[in-house]
Structures are given as structure tokens and as C-alpha cells.
C-alpha atoms as a PDB file:
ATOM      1  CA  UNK A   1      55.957 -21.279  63.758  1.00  0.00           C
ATOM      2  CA  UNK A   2      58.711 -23.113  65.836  1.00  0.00           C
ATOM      3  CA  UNK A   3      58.659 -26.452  64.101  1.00  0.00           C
ATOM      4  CA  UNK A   4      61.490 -28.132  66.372  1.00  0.00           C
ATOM      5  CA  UNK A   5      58.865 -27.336  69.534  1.00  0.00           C
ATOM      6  CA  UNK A   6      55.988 -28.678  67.110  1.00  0.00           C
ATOM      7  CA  UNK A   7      58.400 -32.071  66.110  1.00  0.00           C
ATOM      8  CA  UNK A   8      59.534 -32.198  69.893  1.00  0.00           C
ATOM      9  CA  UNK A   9      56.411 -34.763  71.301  1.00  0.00           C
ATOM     10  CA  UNK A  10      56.762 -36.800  68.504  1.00  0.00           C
ATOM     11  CA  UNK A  11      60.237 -37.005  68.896  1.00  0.00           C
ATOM     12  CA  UNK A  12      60.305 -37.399  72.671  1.00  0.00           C
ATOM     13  CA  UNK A  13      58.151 -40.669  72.189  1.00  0.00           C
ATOM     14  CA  UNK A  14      61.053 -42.100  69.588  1.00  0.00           C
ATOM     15  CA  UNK A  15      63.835 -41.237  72.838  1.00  0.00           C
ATOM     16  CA  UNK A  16      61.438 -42.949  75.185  1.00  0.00           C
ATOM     17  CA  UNK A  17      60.796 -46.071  72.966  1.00  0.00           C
ATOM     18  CA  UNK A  18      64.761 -46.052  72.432  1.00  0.00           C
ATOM     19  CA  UNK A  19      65.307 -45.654  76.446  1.00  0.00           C
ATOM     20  CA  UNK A  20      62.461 -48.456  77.618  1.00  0.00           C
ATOM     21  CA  UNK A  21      63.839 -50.952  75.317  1.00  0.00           C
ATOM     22  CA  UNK A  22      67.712 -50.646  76.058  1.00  0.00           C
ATOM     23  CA  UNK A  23      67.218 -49.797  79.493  1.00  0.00           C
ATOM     24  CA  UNK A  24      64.411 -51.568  80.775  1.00  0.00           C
ATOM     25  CA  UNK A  25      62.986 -55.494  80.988  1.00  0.00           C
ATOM     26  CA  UNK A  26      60.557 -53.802  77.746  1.00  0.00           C
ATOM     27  CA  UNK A  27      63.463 -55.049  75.848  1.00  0.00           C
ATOM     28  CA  UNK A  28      63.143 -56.112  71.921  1.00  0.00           C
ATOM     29  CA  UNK A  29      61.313 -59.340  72.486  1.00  0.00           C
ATOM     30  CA  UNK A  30      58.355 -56.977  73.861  1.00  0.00           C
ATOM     31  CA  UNK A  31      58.342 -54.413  71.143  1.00  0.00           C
ATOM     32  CA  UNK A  32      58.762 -56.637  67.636  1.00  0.00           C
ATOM     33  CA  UNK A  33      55.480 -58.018  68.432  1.00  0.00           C
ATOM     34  CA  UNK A  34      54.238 -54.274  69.044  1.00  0.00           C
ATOM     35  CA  UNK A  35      55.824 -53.134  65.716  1.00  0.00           C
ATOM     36  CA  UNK A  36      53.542 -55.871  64.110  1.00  0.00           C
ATOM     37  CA  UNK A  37      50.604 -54.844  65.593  1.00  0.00           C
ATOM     38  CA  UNK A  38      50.963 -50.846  64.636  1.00  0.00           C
ATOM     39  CA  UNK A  39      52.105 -52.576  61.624  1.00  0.00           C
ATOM     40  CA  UNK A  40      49.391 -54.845  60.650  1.00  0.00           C
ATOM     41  CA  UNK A  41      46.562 -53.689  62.322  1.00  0.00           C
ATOM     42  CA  UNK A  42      46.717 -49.662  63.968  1.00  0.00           C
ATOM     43  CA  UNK A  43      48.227 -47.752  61.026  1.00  0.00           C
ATOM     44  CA  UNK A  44      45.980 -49.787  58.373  1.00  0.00           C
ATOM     45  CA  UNK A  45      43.003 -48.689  60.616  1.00  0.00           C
ATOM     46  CA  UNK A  46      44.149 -45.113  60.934  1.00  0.00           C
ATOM     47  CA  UNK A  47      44.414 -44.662  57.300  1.00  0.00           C
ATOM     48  CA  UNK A  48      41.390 -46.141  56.753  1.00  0.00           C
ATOM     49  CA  UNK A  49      39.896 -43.638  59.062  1.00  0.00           C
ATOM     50  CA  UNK A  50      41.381 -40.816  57.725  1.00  0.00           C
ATOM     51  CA  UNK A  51      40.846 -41.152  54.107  1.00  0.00           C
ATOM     52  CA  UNK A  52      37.200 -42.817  54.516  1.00  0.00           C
ATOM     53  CA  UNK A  53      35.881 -39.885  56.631  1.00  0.00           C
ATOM     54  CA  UNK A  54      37.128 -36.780  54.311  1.00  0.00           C
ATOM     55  CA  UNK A  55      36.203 -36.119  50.891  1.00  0.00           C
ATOM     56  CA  UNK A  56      38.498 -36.840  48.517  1.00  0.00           C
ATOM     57  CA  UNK A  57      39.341 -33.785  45.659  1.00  0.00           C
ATOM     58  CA  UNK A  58      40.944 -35.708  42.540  1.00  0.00           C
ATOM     59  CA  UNK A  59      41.833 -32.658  40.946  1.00  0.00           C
ATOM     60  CA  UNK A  60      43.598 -30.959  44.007  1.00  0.00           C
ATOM     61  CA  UNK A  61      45.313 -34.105  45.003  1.00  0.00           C
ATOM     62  CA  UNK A  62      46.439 -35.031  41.106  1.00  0.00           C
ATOM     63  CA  UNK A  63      49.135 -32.149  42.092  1.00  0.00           C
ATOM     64  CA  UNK A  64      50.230 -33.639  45.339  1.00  0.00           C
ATOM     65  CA  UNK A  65      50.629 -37.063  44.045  1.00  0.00           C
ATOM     66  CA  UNK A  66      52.761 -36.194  41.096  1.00  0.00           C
ATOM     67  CA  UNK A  67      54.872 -34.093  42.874  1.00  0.00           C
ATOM     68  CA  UNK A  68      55.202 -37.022  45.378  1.00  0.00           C
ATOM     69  CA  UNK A  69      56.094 -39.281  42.682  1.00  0.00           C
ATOM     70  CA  UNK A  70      58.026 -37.177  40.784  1.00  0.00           C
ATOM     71  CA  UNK A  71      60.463 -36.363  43.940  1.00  0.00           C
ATOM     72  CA  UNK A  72      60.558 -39.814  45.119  1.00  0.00           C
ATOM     73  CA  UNK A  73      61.761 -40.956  41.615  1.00  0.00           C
ATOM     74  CA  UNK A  74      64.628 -38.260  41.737  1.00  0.00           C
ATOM     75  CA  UNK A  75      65.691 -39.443  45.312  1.00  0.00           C
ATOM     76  CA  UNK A  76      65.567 -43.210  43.744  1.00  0.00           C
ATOM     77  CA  UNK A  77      68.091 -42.272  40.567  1.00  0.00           C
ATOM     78  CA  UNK A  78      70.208 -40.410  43.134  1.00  0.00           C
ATOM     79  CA  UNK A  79      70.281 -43.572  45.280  1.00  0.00           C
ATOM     80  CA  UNK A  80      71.305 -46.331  42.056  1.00  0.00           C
ATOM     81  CA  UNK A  81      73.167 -43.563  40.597  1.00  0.00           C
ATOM     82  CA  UNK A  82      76.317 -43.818  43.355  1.00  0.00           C
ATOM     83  CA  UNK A  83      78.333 -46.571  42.037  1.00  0.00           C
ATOM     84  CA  UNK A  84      78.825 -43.786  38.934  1.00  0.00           C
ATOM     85  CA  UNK A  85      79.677 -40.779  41.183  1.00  0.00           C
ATOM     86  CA  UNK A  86      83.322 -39.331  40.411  1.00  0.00           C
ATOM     87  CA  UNK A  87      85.606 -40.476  43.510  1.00  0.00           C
ATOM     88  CA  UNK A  88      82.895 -41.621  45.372  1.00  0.00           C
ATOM     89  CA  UNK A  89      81.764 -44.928  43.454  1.00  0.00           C
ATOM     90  CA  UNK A  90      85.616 -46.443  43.456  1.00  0.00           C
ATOM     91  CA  UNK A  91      84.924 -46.496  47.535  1.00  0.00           C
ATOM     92  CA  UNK A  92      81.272 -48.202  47.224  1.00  0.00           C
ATOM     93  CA  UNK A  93      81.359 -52.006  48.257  1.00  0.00           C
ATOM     94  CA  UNK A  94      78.444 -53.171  45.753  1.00  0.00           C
ATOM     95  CA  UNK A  95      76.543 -54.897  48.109  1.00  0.00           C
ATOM     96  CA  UNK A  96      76.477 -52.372  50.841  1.00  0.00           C
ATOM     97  CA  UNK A  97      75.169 -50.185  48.025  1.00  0.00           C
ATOM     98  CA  UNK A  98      72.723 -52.407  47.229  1.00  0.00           C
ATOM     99  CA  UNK A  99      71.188 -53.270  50.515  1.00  0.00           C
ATOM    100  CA  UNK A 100      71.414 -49.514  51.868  1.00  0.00           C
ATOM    101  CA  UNK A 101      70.141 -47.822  48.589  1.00  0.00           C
ATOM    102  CA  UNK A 102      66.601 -47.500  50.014  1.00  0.00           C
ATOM    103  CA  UNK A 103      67.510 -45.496  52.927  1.00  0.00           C
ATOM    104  CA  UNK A 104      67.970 -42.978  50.613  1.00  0.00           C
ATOM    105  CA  UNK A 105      63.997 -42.249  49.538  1.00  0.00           C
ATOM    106  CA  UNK A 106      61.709 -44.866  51.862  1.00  0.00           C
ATOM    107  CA  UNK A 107      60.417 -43.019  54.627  1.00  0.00           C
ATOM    108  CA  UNK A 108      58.769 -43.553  58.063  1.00  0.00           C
ATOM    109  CA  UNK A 109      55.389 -43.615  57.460  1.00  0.00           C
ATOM    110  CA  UNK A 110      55.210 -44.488  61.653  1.00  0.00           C
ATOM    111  CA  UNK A 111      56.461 -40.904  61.659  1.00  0.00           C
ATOM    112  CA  UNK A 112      55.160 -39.432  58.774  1.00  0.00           C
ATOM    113  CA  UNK A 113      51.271 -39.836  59.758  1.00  0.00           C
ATOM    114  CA  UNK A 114      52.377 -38.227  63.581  1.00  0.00           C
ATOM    115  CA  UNK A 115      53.538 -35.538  61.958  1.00  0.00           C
ATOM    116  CA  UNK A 116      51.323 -34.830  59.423  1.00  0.00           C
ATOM    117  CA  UNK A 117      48.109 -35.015  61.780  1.00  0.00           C
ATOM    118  CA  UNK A 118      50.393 -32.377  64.332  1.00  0.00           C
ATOM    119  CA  UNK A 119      50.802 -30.383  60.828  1.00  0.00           C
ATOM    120  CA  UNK A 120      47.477 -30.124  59.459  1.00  0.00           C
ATOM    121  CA  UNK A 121      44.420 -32.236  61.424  1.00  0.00           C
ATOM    122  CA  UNK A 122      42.672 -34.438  59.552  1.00  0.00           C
ATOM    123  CA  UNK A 123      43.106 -32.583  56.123  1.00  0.00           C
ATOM    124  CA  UNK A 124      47.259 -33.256  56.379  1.00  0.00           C
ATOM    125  CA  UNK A 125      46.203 -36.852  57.531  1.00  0.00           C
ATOM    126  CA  UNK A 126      43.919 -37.807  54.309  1.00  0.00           C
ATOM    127  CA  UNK A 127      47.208 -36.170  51.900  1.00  0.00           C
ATOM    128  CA  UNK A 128      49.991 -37.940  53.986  1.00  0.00           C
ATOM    129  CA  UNK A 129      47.843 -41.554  53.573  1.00  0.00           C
ATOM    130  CA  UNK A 130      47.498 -40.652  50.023  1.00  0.00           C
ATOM    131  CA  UNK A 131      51.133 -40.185  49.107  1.00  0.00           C
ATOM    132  CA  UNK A 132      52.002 -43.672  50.999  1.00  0.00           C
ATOM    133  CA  UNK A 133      49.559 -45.120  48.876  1.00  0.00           C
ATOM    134  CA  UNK A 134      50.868 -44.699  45.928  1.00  0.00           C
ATOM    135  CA  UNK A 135      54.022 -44.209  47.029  1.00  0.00           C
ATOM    136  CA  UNK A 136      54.852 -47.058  49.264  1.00  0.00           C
ATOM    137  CA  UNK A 137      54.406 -49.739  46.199  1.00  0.00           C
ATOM    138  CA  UNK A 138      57.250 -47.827  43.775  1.00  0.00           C
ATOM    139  CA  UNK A 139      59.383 -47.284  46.817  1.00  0.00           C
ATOM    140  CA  UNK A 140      59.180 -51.022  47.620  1.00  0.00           C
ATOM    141  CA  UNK A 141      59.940 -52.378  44.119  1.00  0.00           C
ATOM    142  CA  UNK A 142      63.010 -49.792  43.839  1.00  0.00           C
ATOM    143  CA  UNK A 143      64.655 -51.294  47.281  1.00  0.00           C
ATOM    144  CA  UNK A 144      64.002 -54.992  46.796  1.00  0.00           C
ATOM    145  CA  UNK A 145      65.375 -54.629  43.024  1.00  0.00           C
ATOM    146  CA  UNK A 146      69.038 -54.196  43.605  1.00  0.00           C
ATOM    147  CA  UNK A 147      69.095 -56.829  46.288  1.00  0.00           C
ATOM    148  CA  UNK A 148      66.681 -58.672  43.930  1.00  0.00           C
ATOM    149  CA  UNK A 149      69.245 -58.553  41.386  1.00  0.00           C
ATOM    150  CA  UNK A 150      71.789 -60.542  43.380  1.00  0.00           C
ATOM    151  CA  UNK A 151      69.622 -63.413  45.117  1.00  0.00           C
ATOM    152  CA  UNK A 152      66.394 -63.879  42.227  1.00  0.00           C
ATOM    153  CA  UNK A 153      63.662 -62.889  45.277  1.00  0.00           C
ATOM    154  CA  UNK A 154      60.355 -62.045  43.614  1.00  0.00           C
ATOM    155  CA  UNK A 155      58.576 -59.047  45.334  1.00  0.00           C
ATOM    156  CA  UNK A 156      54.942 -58.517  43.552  1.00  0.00           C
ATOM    157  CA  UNK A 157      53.315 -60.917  46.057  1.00  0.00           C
ATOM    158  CA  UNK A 158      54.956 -58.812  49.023  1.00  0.00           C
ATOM    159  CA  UNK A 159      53.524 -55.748  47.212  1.00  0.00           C
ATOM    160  CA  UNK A 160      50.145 -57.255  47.288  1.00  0.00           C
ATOM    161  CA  UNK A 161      50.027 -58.056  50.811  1.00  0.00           C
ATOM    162  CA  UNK A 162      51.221 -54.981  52.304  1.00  0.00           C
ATOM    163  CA  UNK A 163      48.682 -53.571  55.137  1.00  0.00           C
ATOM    164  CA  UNK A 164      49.258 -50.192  54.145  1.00  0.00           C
ATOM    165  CA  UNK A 165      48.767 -50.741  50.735  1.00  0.00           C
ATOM    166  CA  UNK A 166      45.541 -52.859  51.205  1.00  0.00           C
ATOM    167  CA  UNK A 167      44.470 -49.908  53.733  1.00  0.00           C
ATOM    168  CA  UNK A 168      44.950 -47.062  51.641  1.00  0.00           C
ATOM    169  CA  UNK A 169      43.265 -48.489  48.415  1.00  0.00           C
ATOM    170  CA  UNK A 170      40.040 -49.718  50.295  1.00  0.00           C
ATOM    171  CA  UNK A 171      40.146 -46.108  52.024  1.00  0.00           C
ATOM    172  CA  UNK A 172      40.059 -44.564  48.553  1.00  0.00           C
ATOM    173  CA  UNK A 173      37.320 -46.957  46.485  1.00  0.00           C
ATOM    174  CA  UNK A 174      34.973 -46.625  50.103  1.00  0.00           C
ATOM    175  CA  UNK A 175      35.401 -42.811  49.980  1.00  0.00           C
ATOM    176  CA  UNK A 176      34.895 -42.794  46.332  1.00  0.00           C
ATOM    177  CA  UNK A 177      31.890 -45.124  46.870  1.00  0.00           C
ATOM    178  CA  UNK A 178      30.794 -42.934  49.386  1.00  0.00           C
ATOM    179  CA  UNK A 179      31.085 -45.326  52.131  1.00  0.00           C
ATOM    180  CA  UNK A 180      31.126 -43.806  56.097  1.00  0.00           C
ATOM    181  CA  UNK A 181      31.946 -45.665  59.228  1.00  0.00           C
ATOM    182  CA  UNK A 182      29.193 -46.690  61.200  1.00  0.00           C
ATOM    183  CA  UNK A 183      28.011 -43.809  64.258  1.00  0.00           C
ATOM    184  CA  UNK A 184      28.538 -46.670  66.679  1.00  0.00           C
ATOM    185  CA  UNK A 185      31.925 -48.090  65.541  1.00  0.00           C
ATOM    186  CA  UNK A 186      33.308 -44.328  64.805  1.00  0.00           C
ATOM    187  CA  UNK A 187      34.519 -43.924  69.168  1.00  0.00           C
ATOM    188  CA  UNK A 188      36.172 -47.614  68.572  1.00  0.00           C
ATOM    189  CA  UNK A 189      38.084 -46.724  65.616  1.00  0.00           C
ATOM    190  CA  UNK A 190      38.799 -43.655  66.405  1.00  0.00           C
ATOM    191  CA  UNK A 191      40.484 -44.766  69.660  1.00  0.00           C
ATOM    192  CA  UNK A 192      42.667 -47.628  67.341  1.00  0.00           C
ATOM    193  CA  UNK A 193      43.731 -44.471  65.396  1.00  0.00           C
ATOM    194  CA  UNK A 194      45.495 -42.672  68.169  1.00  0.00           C
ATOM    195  CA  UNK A 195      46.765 -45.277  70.162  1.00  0.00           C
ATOM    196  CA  UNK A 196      48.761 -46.010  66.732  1.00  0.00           C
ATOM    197  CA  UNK A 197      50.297 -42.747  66.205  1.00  0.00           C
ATOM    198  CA  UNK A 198      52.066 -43.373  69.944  1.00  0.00           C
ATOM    199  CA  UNK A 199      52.718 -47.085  69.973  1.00  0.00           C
ATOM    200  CA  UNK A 200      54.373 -46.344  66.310  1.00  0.00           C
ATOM    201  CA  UNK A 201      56.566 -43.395  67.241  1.00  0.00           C
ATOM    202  CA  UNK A 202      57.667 -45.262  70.292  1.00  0.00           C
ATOM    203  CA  UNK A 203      58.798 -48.563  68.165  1.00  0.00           C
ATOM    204  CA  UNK A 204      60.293 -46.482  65.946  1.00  0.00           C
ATOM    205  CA  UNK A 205      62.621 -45.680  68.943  1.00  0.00           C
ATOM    206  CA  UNK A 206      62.694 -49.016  70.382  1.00  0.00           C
ATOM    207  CA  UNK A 207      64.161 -50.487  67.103  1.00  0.00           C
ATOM    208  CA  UNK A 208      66.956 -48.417  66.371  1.00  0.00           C
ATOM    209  CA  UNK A 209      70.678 -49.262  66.850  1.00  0.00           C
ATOM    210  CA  UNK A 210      74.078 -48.602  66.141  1.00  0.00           C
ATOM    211  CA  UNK A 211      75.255 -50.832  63.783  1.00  0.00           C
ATOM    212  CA  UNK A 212      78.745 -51.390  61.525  1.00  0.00           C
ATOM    213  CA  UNK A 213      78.607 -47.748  60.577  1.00  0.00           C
ATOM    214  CA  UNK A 214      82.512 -46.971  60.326  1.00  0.00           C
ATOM    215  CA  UNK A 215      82.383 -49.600  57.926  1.00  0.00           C
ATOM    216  CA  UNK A 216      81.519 -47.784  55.057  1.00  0.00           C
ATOM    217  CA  UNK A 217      81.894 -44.063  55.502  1.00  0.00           C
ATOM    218  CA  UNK A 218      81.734 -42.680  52.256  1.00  0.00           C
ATOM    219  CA  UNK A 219      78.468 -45.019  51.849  1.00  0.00           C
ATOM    220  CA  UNK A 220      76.799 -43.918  54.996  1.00  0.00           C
ATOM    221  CA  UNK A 221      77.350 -40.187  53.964  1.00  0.00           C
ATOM    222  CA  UNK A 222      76.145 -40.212  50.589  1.00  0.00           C
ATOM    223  CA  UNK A 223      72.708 -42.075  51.165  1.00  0.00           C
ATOM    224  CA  UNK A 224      71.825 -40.206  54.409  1.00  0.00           C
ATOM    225  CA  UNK A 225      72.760 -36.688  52.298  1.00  0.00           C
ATOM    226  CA  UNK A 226      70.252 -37.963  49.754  1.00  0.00           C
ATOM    227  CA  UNK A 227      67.788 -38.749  52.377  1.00  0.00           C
ATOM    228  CA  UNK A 228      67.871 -35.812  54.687  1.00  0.00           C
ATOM    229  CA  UNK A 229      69.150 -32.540  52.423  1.00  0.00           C
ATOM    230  CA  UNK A 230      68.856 -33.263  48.889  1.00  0.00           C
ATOM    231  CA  UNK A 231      65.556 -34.778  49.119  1.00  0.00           C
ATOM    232  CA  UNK A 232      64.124 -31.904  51.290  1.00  0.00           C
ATOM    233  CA  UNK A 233      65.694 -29.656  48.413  1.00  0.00           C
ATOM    234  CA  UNK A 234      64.136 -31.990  45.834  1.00  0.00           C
ATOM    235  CA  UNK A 235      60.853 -31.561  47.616  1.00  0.00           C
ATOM    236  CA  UNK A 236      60.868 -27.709  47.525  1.00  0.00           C
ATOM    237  CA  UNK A 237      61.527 -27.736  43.949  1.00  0.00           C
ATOM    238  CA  UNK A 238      59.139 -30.147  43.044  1.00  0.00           C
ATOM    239  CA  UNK A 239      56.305 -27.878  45.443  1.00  0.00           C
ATOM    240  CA  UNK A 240      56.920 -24.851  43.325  1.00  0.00           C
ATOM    241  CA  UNK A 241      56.846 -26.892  39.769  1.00  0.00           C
ATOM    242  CA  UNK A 242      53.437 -27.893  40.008  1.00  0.00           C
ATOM    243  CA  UNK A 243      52.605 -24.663  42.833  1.00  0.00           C
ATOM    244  CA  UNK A 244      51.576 -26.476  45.152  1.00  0.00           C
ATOM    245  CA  UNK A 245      48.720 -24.784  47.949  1.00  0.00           C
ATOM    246  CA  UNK A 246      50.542 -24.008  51.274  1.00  0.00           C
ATOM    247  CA  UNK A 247      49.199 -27.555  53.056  1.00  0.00           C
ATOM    248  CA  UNK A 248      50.240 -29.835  50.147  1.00  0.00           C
ATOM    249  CA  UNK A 249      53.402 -27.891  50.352  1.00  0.00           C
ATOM    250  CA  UNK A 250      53.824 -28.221  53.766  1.00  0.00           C
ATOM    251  CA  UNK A 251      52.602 -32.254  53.940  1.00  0.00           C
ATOM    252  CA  UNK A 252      55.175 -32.866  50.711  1.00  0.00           C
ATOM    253  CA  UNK A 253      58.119 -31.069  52.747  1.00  0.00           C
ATOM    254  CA  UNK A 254      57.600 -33.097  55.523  1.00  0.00           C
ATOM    255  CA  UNK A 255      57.251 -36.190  53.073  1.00  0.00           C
ATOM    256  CA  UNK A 256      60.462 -35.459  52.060  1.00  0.00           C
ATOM    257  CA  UNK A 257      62.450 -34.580  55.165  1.00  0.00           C
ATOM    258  CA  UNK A 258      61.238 -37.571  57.010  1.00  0.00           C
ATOM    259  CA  UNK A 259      63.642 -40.567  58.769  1.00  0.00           C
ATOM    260  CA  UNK A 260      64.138 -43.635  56.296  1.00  0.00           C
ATOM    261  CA  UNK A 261      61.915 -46.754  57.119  1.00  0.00           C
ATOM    262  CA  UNK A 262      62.348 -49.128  60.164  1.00  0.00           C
ATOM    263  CA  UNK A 263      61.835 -52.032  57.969  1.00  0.00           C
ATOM    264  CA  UNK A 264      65.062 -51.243  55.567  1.00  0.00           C
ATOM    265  CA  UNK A 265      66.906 -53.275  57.772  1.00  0.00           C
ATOM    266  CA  UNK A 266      64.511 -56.062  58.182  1.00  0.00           C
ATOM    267  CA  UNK A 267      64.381 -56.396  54.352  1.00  0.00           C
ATOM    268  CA  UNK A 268      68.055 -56.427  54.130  1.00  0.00           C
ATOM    269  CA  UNK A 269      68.565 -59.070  56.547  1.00  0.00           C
ATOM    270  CA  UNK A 270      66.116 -61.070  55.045  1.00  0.00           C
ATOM    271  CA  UNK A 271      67.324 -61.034  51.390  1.00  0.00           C
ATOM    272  CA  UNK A 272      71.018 -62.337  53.061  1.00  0.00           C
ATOM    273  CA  UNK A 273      72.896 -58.634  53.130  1.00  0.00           C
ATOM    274  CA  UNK A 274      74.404 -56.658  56.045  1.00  0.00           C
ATOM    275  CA  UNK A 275      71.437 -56.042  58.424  1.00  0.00           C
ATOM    276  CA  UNK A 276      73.777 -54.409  61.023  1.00  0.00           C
ATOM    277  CA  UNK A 277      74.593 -52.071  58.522  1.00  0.00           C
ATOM    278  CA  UNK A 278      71.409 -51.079  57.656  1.00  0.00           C
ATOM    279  CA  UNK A 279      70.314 -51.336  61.282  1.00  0.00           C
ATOM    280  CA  UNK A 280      72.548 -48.300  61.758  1.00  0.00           C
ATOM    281  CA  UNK A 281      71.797 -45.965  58.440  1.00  0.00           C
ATOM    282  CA  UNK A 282      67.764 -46.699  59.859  1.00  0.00           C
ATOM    283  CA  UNK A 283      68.969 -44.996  63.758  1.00  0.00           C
ATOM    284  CA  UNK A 284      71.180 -42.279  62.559  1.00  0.00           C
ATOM    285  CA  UNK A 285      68.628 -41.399  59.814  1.00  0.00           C
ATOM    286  CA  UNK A 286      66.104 -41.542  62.606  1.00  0.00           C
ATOM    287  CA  UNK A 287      68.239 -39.183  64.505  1.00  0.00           C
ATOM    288  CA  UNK A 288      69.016 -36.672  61.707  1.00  0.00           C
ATOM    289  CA  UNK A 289      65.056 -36.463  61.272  1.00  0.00           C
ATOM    290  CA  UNK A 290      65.095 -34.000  64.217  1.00  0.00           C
ATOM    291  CA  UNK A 291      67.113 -31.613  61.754  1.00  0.00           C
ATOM    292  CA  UNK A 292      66.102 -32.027  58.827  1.00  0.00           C
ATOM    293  CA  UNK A 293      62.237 -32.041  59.155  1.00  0.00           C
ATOM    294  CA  UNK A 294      63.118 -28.258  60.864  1.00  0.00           C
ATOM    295  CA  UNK A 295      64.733 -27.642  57.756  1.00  0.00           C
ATOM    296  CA  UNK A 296      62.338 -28.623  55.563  1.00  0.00           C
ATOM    297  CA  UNK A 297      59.305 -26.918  57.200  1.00  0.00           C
ATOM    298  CA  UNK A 298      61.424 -24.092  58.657  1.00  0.00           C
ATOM    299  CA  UNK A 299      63.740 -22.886  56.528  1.00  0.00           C
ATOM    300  CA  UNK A 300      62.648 -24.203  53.116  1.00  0.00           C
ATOM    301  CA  UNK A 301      58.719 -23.208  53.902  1.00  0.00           C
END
């Protein structure tokens, strides 16, 4: 299978969100309240829909979510573990390192569901929302706590509110209860769930930029390496350790390979540390994705 002709829609819709909002009068004052809506209201529907209307195997998934957990962890000790590199940590500024840590293992989920519906239907859908789920919360505390560190912000209440958290965890007590969406609301829902996959790939694009990049080389290098080759090597591993079927392998390679979140930059802005910065590691990340999510489901599959 050609995965860079699979990725290429997805990835067209990130160039055209990047194009409309530099280019355009659909400049960033239209899309930031379109992030929030994907945000806060299409993706939490979408993985409502997709975990609500599949059953749920707790002994199949039990495999996926470990080795989810188990390779995010790695790419989180990788990320801290920089300041203590050989060579390398001497040329860290601490606070760079701090706020750009979690570009290193948070991912796209914007990108992530796309990709995983293209990947494997509604099956690769109901795995993807389950690894943000109980990914997404660990991920968070591990990049607020370095910048947490510094300034004395609190994070469990921002854990608590998070859409996609609140989404996937009613999507797995309704399934479990055996809840299914109403015949007559299914076409409405269902229409909410793929206009979000588009309006989110398309922010995605719209929010990138180049930001103070040159400033810290060494930096820059070492946390997109971790992001975009180690942890699609970690991710391989991790498939074979607990032998993984071929669509949990395939869903957890993607995981692994995808772009670093939108939001990093956001959240390092807003706990006082170099947003530029950030801004930047978020659009070259989001531009290495075309390579390394090949990689991972090319080469390493």
C-alpha cells in the first residue's frame, strides 16, 4: 500500500488551511474561533460517535492501551531526559527545554482521528479515540509539569475539563452501558463527525508558523528526533512486545509517527515561556509528519 498517496488528502487539507489563512482575508482571526469549535464541540462528538456505536473488546484493547502507554512514557523520559545528554545538555537553555519538552510525545489528535478513519473505518476510529483517552490526560500532566515547576500553575482542573477527555470517557461508560444513539439523531451526528475531520485538518494548517527556530538548534533537533524517528521506532518495538494484531499495529504506528499538538504552543504562551518558539517546533513537526507517518506505516509495517 502507498501510504504517502493514502496521507496525501489529509495532508493537502493542512497546505490549504496553511495557504487560506496567510494568503487570504480567512486570516487567524477567522480560524481560532474554528479551532475552538472542532475543539470543543466536532472532535468530542466524533469520538463519541465512534466509540458509542462499536463494541468495545476489553481484552483486545488491554494490549493496545498498554502499548500506548508504555511508548508514550518512553517518548516522555526521552523528552526530560535532555538536559543529561552528553554534549547536548551543556547547549539546552532550561526554559526552552521546558516549554518545548512536549513536542516530543503529544500528538495531533486533529490528525490522528483523519488518519486513523483513512487507515481502518470505524474499527481504527474506536482504537485511535481510545488511546487519546487515556492518553491525552498523562501526556497533559507531563507537559504542564516542567513549566509547572517554574511558575506554581496547577493543572488537575484543566485535566478535568478537557472535551476530549469528557468525550472519550462518556463514549466508553455509554458503550459499556450499552447505550446507542437515537435512529433519528444518528444522520445529524454523523454529519458533525465528518465535517470535523476537515475543519480540523485544515486548522491544523491554518495555525502553523515559523517561529524563533535558529534560536535553539541543538533543541529543535533533539525533540523533533524524539517525536518523528525514535518514537516511530519506540512504537514498533512496543507493537511486537505485547504482538500486537496487524490493525492495533498499524493504529499504534500511526499513534506514534504523528505531528506534535497545535496547542503546545498555546500552553507555552500561556504559562509565560517562548510561544514563538514553540509556534515553530508545532509547524515543522507538522511538516515532518508527511515523512515520518510513511515511515512508520511503510517501512516499519
Amino acid at each position: 500500500m502507498n501510504y504517502a498517496q493514502l496521507l496525501l488528502p489529509d495532508f493537502s487539507l493542512i497546505l490549504l488551511g496553511y495557504l487560506l489563512c496567510r494568503y487570504t482575508a480567512l486570516n487567524r482571526a477567522i480560524w481560532q474561533p474554528v479551532e475552538s469549535l472542532v475543539y470543543y464541540l466536532l472532535f468530542p462528538v466524533l469520538l463519541f460517535q465512534s466509540i458509542v456505536k462499536s463494541p468495545i473488546d476489553v481484552g483486545a484493547a488491554s494490549s493496545l492501551i498498554a502499548a500506548g502507554l508504555l511508548s508514550g512514557v518512553a517518548g516522555i523520559a526521552l523528552a526530560y531526559s535532555l538536559p543529561w545528554w552528553p554534549w547536548l545538555g551543556q547547549r539546552l537553555d532550561r526554559r526552552d527545554h521546558a516549554a518545548s519538552a512536549q513536542v516530543a510525545f503529544r500528538f495531533n489528535s486533529f490528525i490522528g482521528l483523519a488518519i486513523a478513519e483513512r487507515l481502518a473505518g470505524t474499527q481504527g476510529l474506536l482504537m485511535i479515540a481510545v488511546l487519546i483517552g487515556v492518553c491525552v490526560p498523562l501526556f497533559n500532566v507531563a507537559a504542564v509539569w516542567p513549566m509547572a515547576r517554574h511558575g506554581g500553575h496547577g493543572f488537575v482542573r484543566e485535566l478535568l475539563r478537557n472535551p476530549l477527555i469528557i468525550a472519550t470517557a462518556s463514549g466508553l461508560v455509554a458503550n459499556l452501558l450499552g447505550f446507542q444513539i437515537p435512529e433519528w439523531a444518528s444522520p445529524t451526528v454523523g454529519r458533525i463527525s465528518a465535517a470535523s475531520l476537515a475543519l480540523g485538518l485544515m486548522a491544523a494548517g491554518a495555525g502553523m508558523q515559523f517561529g524563533l527556530l535558529s534560536r535553539g538548534k541543538a533543541l529543535t533537533v533533539s525533540v523533533l528526533g524524539i517525536r518523528h524517528l525514535l518514537q516511530p521506532l519506540i512504537g514498533w518495538a512496543v507493537a511486537h512486545l505485547f504482538r500486537l494484531n496487524a490493525e492495533q499495529t498499524t493504529v499504534l504506528l500511526a499513534f506514534s509517527a504523528l505531528p506534535t499538538a497545535s496547542t503546545c504552543y498555546v500552553l507555552a504562551a500561556r504559562m509565560g515561556y517562548n510561544g514563538p518558539y514553540v509556534a515553530g517546533l508545532v509547524t515543522l513537526s507538522t511538516i515532518l509528519g508527511v515523512v515520518s507517518l510513511p515511515f512508520a506505516l511503510g517501512f516499519l509495517r
